[in-house]
Protein backbone atom coordinates (compact mmCIF):
# COMPACT_ATOMS: atom_id res chain seq x y z
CA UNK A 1 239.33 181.79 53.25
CA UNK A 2 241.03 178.46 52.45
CA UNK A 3 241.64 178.13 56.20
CA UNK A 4 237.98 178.58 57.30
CA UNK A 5 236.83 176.34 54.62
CA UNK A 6 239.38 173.76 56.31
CA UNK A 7 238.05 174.36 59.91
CA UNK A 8 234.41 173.93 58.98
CA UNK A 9 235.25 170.68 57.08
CA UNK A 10 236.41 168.92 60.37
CA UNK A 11 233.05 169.11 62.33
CA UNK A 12 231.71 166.89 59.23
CA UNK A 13 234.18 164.64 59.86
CA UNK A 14 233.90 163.89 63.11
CA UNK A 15 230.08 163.15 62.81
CA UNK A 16 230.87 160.57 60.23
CA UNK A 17 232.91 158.85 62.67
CA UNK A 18 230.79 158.62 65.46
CA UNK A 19 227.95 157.57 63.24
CA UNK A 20 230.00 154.76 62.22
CA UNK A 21 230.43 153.70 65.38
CA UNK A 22 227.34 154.03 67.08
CA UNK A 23 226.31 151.16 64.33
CA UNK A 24 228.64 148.97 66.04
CA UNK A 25 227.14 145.73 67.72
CA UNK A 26 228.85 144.27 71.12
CA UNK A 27 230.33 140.95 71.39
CA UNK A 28 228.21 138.05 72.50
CA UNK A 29 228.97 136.97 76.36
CA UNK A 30 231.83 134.04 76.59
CA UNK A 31 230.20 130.25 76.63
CA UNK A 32 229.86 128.88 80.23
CA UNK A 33 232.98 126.99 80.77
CA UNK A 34 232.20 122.94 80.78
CA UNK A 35 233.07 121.64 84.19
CA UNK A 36 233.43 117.71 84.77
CA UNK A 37 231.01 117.21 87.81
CA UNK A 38 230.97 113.62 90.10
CA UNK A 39 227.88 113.03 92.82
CA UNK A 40 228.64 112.95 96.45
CA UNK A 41 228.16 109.28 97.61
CA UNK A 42 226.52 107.71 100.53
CA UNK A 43 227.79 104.32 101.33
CA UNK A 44 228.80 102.24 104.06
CA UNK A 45 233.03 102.66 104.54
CA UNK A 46 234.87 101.82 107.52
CA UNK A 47 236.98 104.22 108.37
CA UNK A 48 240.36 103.16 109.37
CA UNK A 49 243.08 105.25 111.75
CA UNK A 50 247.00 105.03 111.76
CA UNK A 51 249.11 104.74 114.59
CA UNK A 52 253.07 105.01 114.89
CA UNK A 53 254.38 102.35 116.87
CA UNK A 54 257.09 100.49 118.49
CA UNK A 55 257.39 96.59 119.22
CA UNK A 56 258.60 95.33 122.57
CA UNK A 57 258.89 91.99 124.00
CA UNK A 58 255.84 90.84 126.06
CA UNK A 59 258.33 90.42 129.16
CA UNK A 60 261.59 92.03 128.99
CA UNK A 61 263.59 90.14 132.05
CA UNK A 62 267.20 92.21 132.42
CA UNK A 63 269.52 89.29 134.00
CA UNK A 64 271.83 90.59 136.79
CA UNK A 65 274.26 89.30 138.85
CA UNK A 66 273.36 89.42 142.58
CA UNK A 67 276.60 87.80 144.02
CA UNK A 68 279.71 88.88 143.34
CA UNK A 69 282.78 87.04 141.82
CA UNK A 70 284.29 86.20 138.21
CA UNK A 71 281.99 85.15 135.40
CA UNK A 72 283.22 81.46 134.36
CA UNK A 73 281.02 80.59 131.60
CA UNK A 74 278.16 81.84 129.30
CA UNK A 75 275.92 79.27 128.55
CA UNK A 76 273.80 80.54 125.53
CA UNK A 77 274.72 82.13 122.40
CA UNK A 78 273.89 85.55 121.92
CA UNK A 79 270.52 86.11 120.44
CA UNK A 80 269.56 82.80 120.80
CA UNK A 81 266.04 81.35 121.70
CA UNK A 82 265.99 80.24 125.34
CA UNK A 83 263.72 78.00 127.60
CA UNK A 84 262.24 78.97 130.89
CA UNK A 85 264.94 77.32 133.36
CA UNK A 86 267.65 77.21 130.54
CA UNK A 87 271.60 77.75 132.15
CA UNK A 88 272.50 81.19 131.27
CA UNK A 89 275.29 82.03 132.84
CA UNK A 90 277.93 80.88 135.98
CA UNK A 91 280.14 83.03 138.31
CA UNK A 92 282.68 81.14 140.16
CA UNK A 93 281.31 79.15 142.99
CA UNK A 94 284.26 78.37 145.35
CA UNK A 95 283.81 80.93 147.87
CA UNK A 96 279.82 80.34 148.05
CA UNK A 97 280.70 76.72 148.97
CA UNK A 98 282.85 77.25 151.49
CA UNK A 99 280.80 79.51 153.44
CA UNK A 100 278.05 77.01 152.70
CA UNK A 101 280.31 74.11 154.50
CA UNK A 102 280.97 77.23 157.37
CA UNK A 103 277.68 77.75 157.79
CA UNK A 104 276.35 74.10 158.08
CA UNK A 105 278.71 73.35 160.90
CA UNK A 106 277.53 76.14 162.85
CA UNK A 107 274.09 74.83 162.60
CA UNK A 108 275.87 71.48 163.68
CA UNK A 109 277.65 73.15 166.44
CA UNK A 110 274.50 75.49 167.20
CA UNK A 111 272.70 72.31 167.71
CA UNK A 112 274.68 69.92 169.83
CA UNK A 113 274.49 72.93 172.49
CA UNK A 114 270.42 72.70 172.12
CA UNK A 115 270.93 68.98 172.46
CA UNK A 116 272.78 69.17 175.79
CA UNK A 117 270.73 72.33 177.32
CA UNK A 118 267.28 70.23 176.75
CA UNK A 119 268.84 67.15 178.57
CA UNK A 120 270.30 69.49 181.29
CA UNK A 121 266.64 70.80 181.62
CA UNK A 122 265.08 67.59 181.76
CA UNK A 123 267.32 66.61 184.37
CA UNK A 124 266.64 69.54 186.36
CA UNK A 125 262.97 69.32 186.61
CA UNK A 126 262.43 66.14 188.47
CA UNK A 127 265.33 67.82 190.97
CA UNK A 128 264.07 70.98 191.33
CA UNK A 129 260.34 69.83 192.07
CA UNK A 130 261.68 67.28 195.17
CA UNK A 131 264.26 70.59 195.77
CA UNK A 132 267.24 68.70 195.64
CA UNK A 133 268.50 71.87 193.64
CA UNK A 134 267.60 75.34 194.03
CA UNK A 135 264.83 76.96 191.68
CA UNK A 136 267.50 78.88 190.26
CA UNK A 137 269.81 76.34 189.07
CA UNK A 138 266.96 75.28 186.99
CA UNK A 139 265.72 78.89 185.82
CA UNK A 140 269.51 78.94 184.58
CA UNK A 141 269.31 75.96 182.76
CA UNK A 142 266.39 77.04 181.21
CA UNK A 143 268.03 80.32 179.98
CA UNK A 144 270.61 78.34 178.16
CA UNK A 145 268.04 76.29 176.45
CA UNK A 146 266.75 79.19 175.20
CA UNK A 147 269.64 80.57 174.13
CA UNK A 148 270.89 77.59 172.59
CA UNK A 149 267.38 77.37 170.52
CA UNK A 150 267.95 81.08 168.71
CA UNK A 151 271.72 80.27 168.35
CA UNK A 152 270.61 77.03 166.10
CA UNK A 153 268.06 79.45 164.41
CA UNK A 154 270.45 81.96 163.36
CA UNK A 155 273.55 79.15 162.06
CA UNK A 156 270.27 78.08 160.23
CA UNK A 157 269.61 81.24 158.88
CA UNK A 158 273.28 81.86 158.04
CA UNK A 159 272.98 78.25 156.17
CA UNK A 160 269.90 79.61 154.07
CA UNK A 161 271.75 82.85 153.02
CA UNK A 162 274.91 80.89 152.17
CA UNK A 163 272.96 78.29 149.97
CA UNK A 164 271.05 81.15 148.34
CA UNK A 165 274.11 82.64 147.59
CA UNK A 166 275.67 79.95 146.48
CA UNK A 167 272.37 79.44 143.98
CA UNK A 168 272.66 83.00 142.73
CA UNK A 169 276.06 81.70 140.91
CA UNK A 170 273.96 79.64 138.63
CA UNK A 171 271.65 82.07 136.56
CA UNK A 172 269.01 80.69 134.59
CA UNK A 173 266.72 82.37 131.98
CA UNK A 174 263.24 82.90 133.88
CA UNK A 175 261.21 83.15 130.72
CA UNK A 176 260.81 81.36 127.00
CA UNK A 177 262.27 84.22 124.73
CA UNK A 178 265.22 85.64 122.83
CA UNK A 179 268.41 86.38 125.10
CA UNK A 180 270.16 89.30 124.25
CA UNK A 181 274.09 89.72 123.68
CA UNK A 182 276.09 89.30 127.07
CA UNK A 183 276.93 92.51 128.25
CA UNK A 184 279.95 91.25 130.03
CA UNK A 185 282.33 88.46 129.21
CA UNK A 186 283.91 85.63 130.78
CA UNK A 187 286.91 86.44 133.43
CA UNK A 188 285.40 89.91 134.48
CA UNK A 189 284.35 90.37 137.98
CA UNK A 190 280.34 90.85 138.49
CA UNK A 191 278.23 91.66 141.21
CA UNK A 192 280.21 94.33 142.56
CA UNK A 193 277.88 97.65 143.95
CA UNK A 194 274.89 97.88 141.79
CA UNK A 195 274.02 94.25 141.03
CA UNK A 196 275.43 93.98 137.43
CA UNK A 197 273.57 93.60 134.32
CA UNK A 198 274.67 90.63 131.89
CA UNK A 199 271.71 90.47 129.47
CA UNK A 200 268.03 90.95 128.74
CA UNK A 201 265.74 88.32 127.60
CA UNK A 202 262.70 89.15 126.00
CA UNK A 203 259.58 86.97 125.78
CA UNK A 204 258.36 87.78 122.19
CA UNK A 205 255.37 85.18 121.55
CA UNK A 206 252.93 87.22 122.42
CA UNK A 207 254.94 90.68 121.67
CA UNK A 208 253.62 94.11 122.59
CA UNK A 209 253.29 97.10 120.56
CA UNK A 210 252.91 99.97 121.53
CA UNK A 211 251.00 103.15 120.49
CA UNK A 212 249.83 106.47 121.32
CA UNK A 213 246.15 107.94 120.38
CA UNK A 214 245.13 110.92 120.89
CA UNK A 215 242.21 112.87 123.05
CA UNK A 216 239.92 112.58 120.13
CA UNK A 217 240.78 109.39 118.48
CA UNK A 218 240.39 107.59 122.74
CA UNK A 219 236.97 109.42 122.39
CA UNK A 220 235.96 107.37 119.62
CA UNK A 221 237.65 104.11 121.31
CA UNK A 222 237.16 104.60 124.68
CA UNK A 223 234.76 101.93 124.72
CA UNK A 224 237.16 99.34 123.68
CA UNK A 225 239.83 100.78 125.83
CA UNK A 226 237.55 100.34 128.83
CA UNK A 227 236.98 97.05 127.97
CA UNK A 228 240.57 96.03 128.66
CA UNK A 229 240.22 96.54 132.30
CA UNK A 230 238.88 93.68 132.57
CA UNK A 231 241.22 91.35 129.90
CA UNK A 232 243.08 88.25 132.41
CA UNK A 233 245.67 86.47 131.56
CA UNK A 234 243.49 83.55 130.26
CA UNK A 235 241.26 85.97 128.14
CA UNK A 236 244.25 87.10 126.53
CA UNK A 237 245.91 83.82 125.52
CA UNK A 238 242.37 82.85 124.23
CA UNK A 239 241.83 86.10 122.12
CA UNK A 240 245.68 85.05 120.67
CA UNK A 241 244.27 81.61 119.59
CA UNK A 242 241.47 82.64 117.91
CA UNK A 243 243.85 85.11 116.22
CA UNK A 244 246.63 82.11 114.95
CA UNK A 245 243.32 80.49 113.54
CA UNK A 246 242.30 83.47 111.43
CA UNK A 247 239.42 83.80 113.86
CA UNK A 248 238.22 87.70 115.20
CA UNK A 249 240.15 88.14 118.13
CA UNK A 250 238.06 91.24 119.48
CA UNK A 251 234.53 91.39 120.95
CA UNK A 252 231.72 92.40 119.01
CA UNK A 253 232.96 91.92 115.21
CA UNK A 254 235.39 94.23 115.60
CA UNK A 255 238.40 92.81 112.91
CA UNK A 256 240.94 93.72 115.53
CA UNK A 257 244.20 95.34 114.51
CA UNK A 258 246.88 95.42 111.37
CA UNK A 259 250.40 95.57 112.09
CA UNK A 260 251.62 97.58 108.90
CA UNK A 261 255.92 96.93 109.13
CA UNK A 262 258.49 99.64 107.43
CA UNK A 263 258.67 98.11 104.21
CA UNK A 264 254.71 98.60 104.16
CA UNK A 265 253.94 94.94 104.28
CA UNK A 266 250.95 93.66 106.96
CA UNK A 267 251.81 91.52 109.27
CA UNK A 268 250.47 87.86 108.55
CA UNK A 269 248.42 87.91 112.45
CA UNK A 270 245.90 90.38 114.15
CA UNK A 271 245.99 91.80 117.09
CA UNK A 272 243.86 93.79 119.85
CA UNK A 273 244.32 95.99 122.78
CA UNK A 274 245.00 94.61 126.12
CA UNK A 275 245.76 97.86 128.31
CA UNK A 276 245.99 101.71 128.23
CA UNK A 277 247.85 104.29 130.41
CA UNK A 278 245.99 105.76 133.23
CA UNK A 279 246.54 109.50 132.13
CA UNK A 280 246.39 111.06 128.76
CA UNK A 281 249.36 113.07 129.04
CA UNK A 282 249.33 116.38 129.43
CA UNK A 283 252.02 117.53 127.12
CA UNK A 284 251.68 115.86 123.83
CA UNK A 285 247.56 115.36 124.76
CA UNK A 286 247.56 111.80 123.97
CA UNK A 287 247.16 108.55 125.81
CA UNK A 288 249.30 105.63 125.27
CA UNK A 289 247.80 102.24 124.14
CA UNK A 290 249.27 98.88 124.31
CA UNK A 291 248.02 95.78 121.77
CA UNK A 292 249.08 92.10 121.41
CA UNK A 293 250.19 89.98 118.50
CA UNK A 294 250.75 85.99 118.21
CA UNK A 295 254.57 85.71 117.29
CA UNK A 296 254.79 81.81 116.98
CA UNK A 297 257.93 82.32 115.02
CA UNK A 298 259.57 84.96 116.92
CA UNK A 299 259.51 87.19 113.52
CA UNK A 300 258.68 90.36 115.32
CA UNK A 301 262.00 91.54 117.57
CA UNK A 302 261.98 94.58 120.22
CA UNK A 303 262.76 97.72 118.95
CA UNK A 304 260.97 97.53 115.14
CA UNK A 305 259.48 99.85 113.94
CA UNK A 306 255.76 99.71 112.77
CA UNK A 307 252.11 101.58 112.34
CA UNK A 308 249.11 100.39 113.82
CA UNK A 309 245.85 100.16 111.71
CA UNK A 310 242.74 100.29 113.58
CA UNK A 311 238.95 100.41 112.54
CA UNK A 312 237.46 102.90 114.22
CA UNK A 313 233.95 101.33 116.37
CA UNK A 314 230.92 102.48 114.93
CA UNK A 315 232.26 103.54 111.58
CA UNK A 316 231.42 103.67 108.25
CA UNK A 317 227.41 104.47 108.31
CA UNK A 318 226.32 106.51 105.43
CA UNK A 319 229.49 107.77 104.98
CA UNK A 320 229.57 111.13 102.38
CA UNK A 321 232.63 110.73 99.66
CA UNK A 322 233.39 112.84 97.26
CA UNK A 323 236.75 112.73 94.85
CA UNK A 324 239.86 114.00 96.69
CA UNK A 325 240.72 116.28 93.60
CA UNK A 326 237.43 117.98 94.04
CA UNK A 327 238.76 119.76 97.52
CA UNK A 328 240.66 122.83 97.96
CA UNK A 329 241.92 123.69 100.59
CA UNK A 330 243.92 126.91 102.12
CA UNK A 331 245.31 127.68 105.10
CA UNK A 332 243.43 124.90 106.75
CA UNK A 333 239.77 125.71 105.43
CA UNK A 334 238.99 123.29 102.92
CA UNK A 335 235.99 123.67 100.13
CA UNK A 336 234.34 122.45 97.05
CA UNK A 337 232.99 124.02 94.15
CA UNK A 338 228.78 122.78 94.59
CA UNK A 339 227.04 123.08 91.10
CA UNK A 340 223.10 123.58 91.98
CA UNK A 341 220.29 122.38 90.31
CA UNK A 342 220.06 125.74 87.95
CA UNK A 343 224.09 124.56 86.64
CA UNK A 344 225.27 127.76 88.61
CA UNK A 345 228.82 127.27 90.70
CA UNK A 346 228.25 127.75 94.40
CA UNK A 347 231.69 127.61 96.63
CA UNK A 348 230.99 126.34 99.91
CA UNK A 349 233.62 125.28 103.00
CA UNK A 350 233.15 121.73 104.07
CA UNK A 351 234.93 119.86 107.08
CA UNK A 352 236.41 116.50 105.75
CA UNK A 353 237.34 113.42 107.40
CA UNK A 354 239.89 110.78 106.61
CA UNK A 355 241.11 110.04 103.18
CA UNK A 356 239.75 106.67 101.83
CA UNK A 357 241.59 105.56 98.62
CA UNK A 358 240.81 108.13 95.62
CA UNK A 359 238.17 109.71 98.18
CA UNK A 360 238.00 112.14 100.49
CA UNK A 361 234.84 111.47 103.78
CA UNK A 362 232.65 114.60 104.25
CA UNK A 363 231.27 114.92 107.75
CA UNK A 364 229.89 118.43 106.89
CA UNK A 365 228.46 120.98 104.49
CA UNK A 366 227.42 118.29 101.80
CA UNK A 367 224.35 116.18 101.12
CA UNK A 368 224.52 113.08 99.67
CA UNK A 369 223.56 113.61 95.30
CA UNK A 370 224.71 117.16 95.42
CA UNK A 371 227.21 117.58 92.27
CA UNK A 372 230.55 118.85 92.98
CA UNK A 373 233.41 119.84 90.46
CA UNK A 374 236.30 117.66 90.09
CA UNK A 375 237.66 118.99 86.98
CA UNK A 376 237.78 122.75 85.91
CA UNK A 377 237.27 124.56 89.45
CA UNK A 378 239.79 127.21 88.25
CA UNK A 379 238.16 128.34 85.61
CA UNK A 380 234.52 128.89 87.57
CA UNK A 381 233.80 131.54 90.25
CA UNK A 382 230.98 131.71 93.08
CA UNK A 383 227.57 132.20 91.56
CA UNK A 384 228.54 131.76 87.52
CA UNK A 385 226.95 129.53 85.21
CA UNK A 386 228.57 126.37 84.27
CA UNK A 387 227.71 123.72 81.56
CA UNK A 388 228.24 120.16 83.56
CA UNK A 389 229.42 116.94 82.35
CA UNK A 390 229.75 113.72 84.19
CA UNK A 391 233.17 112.65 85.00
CA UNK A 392 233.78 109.65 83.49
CA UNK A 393 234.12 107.57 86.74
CA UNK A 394 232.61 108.20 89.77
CA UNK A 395 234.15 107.63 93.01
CA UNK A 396 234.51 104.59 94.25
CA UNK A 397 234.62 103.44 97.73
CA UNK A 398 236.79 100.97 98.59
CA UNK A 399 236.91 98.44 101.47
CA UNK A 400 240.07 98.50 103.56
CA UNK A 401 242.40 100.98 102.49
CA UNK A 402 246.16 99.51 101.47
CA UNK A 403 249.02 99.96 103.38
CA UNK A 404 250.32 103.50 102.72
């Protein structure tokens, strides 16, 4: 009996407890999570492309020796500034002027036999023509005047190659630059075989630098690479001018191009494109560019290292920026978290352009007012409700970037 009575107690029980609990209210739904929110801008930004590049003279003259014998003197010091015409170097000249001497007696020789065989002919004329000699004592006569004649041009020839020679032991600097350090050194024998290099000398005011785009980037510029086809000489030297007097040195606005040098800092003078290859090439896909700078100084040297800034033509127009924090990005695909006009989190992919400053350019999948997220995108997910606040400052849109 007392177990029954037990057994029959328990249903009681258990219908207490569930009518406890069915009186039980649910917990409210979470807060929407406040999100900081900045507008997408439209404003007018150049956009601005880098470029590694190397500097290289605007002539680069390698100085051989094209006679052979023993240097006797260098006549510059290495890495020092030379003038067009300036003494560079001497190999001995002893052996040059004696063939020189040999040479101009032949001519001397060659000569008094062209002497005698035109009076012999002369003679013979007036003879032949009352036939006092035969026809062919004066067809001989003539023969050797001829032959005299090419013997005098070839001791003269002989004399031109010996006093060219003989030049070729004096070797001056055929451009205004910066002479290199002598490759060989007084006492050594040059000239030998391959014609022997002694230095370089590199014209450096203008200096080149050069650069390689690629497919898309010559898209955008092929315009102004075009345009260099037809760049002379004098257009060139003018475009530098304007560019030592702070003046644009390219056509049509354009600001030209920044010289940015490895410790970051811009070089003082613009400069602008004066040629590009004829092929883009095939392996890396780009196309290799060569610009100008004024180098009154002679600051710039061959071989530094540099980038190339460059406005890009036609840039800049209603530009879309939004803050750089406020794109994600994965595996290449890069999105923003859109918040719509009912405060509900839309993620959408977007294709960017190049960084300006803080901001990042849109060139698609934004409109210009739309608000994206900049601050709390991890805590929202696509289609949930958010509670936006401004972000304290919006993006701003700065004029040329700084060097990077």
């Amino acid at each position: 009996m007392r177990v029954r009575n037990r057994m029959t107690g328990w249903p009681a029980v258990c219908l207490a407890l569930v009518s406890i609990g069915c009186g039980e209210k649910k917990p409210p739904p979470p807060p929407p999570p406040t999100v900081l929110v900045a507008p997408v801008l439209k404003e007018d930004v150049p956009v601005f492309s880098d470029y590694v590049a190397t500097v290289e003279g605007y002539i680069n003259v390698d100085i051989r020796a094209r006679v052979v014998g023993f240097l006797m003197t260098q006549d510059y010091k290495d890495g020092a500034y030379v003038k067009q015409g300036q003494l560079l170097f001497t190999i001995d000249p002893r052996q040059f002027q004696a063939d020189v001497a040999t040479a101009r007696g032949q001519v001397a020789q060659a000569q008094a036999l062209l002497t005698r065989a035109n009076i012999t002919v002369q003679r013979y004329r007036p003879l032949a023509a009352k036939q006092a000699i035969s026809q062919q004592d004066l067809d001989n006569a003539i023969a050797s005047q001829q032959n005299a004649t090419g013997l005098l041009e070839s001791a003269k020839g002989t004399l031109a190659q010996a006093e060219l020679n003989l030049s070729w032991t004096k070797i001056f600097s055929p451009v205004n630059g910066v002479a290199g350090t002598a490759q060989v050194r007084i006492g050594n024998l040059v000239g030998q075989g391959v014609p022997t290099l002694l230095t370089t000398v590199s014209q450096v005011d203008p200096i080149r630098v050069i650069f390689n785009i690629s497919e898309v980037d010559y898209i955008r510029y092929a315009t102004l690479v075009a345009s260099t086809e037809r760049l002379g000489e004098a257009v060139i030297q003018e475009r530098l001018a304007l560019s030592l007097d702070g003046g644009s040195p390219m056509p049509a606005g354009n600001p030209g191009l920044e010289l940015i040098l490895a410790d970051n800092s811009v070089y003082k003078y613009r400069g602008f494109i004066i040629s590009a290859q004829r092929q883009i090439q095939t392996t890396t896909g780009t196309l290799q560019v060569e610009a100008v700078f004024p180098n009154p100084d002679a600051f710039l040297r061959p071989g530094l290292y540099a980038r190339i800034r460059g406005q890009r033509p036609g840039s800049g127009k209603d530009t879309l920026l939004i803050p750089q924090k406020a794109v994600s990005e994965l595996q290449g695909t890069f999105s923003v978290a859109v918040v719509t006009p009912e405060d509900k989190v839309q993620i959408r992919k977007v294709e960017v352009g190049p960084r300006v400053g803080p901001n990042w350019i849109i060139t698609q999948g934004l409109s210009a007012g739309e608000r994206v997220i900049v601050e709390g995108v991890q805590k929202v997910t696509d289609g949930a409700p958010v509670k936006p606040q401004p972000a304290s400052s919006p993006p701003a849109a700065p004029s040329p970037p700084p060097a990077k």
